[in-house]
N, C-alpha and C. Protein backbone atom coordinates (compact mmCIF):
# COMPACT_ATOMS: atom_id res chain seq x y z
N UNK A 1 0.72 20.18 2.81
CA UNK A 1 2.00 19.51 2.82
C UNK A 1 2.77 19.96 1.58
N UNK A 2 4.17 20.15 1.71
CA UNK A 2 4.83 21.04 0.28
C UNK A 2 5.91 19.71 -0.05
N UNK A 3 6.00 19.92 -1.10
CA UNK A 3 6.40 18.89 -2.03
C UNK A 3 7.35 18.45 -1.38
N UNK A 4 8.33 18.72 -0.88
CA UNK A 4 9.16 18.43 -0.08
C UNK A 4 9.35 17.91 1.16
N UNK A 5 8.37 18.25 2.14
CA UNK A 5 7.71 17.02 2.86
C UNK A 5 7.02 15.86 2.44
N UNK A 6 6.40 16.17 1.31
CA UNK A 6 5.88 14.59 0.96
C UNK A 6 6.92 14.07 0.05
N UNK A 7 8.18 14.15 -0.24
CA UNK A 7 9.47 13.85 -0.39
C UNK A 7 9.77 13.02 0.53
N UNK A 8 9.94 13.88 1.48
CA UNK A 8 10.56 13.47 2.93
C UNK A 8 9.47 12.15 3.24
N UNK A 9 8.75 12.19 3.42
CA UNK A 9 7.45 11.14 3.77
C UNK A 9 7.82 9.98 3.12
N UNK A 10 7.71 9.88 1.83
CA UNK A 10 7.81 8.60 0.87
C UNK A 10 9.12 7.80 1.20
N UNK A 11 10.36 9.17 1.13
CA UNK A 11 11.79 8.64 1.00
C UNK A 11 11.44 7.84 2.67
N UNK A 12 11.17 8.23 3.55
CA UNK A 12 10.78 7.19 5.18
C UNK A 12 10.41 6.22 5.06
N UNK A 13 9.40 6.06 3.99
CA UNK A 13 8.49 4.65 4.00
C UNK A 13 9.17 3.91 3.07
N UNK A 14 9.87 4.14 1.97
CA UNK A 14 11.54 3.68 1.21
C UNK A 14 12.06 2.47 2.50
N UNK A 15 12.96 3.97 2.61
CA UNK A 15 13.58 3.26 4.06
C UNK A 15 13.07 2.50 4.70
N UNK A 16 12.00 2.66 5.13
CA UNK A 16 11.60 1.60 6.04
C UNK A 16 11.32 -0.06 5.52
N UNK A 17 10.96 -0.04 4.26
CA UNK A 17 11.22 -1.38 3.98
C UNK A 17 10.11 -1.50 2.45
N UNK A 18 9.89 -0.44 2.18
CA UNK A 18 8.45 -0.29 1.26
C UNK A 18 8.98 -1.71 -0.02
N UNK A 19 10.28 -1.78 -0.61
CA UNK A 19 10.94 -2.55 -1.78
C UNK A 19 10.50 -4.42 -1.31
N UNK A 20 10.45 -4.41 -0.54
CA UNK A 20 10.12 -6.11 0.00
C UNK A 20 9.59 -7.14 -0.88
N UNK A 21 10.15 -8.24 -1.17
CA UNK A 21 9.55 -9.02 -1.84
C UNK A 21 9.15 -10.36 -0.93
N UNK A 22 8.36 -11.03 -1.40
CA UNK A 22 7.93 -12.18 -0.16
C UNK A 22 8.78 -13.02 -0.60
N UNK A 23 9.90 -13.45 0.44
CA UNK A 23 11.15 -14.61 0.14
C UNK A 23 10.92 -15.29 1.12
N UNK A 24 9.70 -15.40 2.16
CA UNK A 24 9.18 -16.01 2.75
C UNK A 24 8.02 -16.38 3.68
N UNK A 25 7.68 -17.35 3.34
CA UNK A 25 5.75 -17.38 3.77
C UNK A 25 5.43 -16.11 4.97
N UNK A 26 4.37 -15.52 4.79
CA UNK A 26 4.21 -14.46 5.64
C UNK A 26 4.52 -13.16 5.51
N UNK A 27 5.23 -12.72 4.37
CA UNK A 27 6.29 -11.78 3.78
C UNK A 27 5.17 -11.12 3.03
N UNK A 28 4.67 -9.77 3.89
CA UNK A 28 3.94 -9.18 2.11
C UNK A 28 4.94 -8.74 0.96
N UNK A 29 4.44 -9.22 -0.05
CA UNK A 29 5.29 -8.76 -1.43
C UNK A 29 4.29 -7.12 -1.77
N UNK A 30 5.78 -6.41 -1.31
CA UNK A 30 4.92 -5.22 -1.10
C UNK A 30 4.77 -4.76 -2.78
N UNK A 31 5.72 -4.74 -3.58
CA UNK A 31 5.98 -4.97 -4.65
C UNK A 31 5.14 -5.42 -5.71
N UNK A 32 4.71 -6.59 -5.51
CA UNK A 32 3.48 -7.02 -6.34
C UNK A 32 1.84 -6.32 -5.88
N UNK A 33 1.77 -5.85 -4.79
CA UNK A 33 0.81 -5.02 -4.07
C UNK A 33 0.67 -3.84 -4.84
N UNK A 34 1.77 -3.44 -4.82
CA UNK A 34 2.13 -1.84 -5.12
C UNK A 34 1.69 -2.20 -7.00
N UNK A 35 2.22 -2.77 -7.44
CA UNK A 35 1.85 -3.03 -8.96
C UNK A 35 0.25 -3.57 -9.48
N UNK A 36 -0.04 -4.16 -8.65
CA UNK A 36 -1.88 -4.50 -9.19
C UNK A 36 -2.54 -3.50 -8.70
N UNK A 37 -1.79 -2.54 -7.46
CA UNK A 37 -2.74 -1.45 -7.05
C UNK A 37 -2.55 0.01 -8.00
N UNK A 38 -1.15 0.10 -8.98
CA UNK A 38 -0.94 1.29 -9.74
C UNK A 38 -1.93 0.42 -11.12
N UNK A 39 -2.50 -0.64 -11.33
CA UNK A 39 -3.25 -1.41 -13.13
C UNK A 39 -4.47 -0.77 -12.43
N UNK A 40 -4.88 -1.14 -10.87
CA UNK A 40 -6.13 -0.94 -11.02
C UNK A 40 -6.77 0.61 -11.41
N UNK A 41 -5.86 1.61 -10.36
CA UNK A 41 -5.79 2.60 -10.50
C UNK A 41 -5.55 3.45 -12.13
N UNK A 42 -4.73 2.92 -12.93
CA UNK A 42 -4.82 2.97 -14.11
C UNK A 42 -6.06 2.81 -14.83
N UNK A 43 -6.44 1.37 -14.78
CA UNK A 43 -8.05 0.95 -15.71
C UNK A 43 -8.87 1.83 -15.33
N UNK A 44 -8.95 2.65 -14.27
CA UNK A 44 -10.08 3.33 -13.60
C UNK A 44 -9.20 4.84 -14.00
N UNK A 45 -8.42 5.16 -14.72
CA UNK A 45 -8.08 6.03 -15.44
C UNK A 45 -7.67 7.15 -14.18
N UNK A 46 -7.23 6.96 -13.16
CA UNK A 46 -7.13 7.78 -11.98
C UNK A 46 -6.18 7.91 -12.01
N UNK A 47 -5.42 9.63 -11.48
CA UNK A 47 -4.19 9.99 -11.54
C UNK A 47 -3.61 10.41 -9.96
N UNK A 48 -2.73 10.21 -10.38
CA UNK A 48 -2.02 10.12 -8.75
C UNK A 48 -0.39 10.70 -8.77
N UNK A 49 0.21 11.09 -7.99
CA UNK A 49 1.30 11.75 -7.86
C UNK A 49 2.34 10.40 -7.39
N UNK A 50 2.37 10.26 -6.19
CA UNK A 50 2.99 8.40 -5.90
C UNK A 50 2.59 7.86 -5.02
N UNK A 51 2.79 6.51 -4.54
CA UNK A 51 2.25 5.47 -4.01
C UNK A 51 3.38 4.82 -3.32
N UNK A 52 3.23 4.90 -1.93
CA UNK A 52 4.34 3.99 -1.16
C UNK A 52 3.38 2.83 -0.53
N UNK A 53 4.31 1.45 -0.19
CA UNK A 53 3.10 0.67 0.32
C UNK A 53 4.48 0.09 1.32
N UNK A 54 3.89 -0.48 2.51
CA UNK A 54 4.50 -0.73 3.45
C UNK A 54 3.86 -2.07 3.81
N UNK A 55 4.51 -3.10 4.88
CA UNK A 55 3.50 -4.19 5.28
C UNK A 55 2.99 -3.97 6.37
N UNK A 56 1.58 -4.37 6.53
CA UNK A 56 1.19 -3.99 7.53
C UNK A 56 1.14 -4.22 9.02
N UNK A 57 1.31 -5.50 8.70
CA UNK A 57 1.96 -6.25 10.18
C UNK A 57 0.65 -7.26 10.24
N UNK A 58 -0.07 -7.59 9.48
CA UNK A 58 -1.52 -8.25 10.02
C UNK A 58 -1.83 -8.88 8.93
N UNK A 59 -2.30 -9.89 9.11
CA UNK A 59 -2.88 -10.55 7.65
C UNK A 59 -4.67 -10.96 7.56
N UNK A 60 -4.39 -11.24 6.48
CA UNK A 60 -6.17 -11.83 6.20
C UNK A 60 -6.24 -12.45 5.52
N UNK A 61 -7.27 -13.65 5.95
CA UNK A 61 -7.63 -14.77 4.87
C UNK A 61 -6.18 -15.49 4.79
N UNK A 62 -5.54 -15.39 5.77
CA UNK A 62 -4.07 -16.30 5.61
C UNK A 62 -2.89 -15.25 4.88
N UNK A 63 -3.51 -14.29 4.23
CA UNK A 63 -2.09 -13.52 3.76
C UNK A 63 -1.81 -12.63 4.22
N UNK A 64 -0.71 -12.00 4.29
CA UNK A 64 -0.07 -10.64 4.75
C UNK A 64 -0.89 -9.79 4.02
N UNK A 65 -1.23 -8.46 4.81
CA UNK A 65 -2.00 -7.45 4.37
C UNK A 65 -0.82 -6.05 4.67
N UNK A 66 -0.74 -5.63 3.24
CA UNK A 66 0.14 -4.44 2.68
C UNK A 66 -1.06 -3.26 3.03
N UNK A 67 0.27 -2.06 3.05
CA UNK A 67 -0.54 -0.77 3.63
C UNK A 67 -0.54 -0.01 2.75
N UNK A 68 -1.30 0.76 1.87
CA UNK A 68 -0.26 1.53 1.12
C UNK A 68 -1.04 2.85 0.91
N UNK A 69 -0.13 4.23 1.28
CA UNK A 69 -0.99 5.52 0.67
C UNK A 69 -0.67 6.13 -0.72
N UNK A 70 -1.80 6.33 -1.33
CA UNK A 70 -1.90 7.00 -2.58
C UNK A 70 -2.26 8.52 -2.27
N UNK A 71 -1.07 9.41 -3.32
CA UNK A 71 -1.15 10.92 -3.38
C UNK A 71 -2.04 10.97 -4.28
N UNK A 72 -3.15 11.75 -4.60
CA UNK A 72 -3.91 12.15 -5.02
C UNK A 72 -3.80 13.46 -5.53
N UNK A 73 -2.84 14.33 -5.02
CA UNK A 73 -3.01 15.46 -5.16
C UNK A 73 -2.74 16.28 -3.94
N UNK A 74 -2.15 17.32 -3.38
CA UNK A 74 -2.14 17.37 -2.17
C UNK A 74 -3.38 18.12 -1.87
N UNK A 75 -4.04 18.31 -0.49
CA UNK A 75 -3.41 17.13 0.38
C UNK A 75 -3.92 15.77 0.50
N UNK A 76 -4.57 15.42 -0.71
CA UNK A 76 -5.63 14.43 -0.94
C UNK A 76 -4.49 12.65 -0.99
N UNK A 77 -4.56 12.23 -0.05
CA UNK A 77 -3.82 11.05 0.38
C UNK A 77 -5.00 10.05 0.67
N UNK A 78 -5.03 8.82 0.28
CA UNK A 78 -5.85 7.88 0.52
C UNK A 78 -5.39 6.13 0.92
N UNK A 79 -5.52 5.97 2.44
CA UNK A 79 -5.21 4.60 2.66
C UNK A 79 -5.97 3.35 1.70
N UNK A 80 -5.15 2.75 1.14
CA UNK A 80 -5.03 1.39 1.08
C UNK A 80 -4.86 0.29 1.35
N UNK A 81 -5.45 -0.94 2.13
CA UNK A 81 -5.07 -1.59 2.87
C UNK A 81 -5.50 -3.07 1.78
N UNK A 82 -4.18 -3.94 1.29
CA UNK A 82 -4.95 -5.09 0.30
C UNK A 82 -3.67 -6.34 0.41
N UNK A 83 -4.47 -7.08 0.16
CA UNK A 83 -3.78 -8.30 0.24
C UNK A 83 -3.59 -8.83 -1.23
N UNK A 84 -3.13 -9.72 -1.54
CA UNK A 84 -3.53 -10.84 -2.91
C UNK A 84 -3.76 -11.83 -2.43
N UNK A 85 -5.26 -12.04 -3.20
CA UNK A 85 -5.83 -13.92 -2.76
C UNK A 85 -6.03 -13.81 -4.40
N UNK A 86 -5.15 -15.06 -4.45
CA UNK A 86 -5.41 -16.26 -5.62
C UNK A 86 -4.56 -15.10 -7.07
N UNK A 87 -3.86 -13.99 -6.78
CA UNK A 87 -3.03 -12.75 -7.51
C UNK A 87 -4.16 -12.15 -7.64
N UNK A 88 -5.24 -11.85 -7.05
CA UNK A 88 -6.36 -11.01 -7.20
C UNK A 88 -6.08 -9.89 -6.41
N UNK A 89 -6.12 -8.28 -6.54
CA UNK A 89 -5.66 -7.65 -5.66
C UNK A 89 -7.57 -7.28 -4.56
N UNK A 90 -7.65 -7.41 -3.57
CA UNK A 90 -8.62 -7.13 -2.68
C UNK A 90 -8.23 -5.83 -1.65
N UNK A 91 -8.42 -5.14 -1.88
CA UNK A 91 -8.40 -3.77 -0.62
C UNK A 91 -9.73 -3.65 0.32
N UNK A 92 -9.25 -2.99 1.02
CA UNK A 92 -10.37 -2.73 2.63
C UNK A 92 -11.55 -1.74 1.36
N UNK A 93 -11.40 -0.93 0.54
CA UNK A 93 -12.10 -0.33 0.12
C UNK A 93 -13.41 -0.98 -0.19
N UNK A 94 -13.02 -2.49 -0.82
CA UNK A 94 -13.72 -3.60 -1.51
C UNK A 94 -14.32 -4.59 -0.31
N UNK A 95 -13.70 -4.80 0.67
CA UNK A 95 -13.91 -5.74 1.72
C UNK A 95 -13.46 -4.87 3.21
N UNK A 96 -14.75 -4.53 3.71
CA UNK A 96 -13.93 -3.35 4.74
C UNK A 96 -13.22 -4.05 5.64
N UNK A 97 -13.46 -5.71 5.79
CA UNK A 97 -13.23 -6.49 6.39
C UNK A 97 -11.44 -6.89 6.81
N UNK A 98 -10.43 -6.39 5.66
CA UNK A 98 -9.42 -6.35 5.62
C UNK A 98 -9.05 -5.39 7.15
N UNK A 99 -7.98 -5.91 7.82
CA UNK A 99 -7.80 -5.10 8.70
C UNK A 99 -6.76 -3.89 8.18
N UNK A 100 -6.87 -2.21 8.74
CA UNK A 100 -6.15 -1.47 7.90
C UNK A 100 -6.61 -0.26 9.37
N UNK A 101 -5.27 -0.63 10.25
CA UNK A 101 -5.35 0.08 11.23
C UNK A 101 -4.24 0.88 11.31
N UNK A 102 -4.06 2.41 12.06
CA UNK A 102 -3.45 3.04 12.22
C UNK A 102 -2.07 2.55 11.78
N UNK A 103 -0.75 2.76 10.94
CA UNK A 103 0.35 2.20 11.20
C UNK A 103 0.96 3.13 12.01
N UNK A 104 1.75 2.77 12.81
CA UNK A 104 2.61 3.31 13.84
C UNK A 104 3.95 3.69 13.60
N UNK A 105 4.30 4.90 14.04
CA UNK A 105 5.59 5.99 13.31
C UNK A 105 6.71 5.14 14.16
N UNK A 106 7.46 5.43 13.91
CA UNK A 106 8.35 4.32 14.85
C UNK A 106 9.73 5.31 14.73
C-alpha cells in the first residue's frame, strides 16, 4: 500500500465519523478509545505510523465497542477492537471475547 493510499484510507475513516464523542448513551467515544489505545501503545514503547478508530456498531459488557486499525509500518496494519469498562481500555487482543467483526465498506 503507498503512502498515499493509506492517506486515502484514513482520510475515509475521518469522514466517516472516526472524531465522535459519546453525547449519548450508546455512542462510542471514539476519541477517548483512540487516546488510551495511543498511552497503551506508548508504555509498551511501540511505534506506529497512525491510528483511525471507527465505532463498531456492537457493544460489550453494555458498552459500545470501537474499531480501530493501527499502521505499523506498511503493510503491517493491526485490528483493534476495545471498549472502556470503568475508563479501563479492554481490546479483543486481551479478551477475545469482545466482538471485532469484519467492518463493512459502505
Amino acid at each position: 500500500m503507498t503512502r498515499a493510499a493509506a492517506a486515502g484510507f484514513a482520510a475515509a475513516f475521518l469522514l466517516a465519523g472516526c472524531g465522535g464523542s459519546a453525547s449519548k448513551p450508546g455512542t462510542p467515544n471514539t476519541e477517548a478509545v483512540k487516546d488510551a489505545l495511543v498511552a497503551r501503545l506508548q508504555s509498551k514503547s511501540l511505534s506506529y505510523r497512525w491510528i483511525v478508530c471507527v465505532g463498531a456498531g456492537r457493544s460489550f459488557r453494555g458498552q459500545p465497542v470501537v474499531r480501530c486499525n493501527v499502521n505499523f509500518g506498511e503493510p503491517h496494519i493491526v485490528v483493534y477492537c476495545a471498549v472502556l469498562q470503568f475508563a479501563r481500555l479492554e481490546t479483543n487482543h486481551e479478551l477475545p471475547a469482545i466482538p471485532c467483526g469484519r467492518a463493512s465498506a459502505g
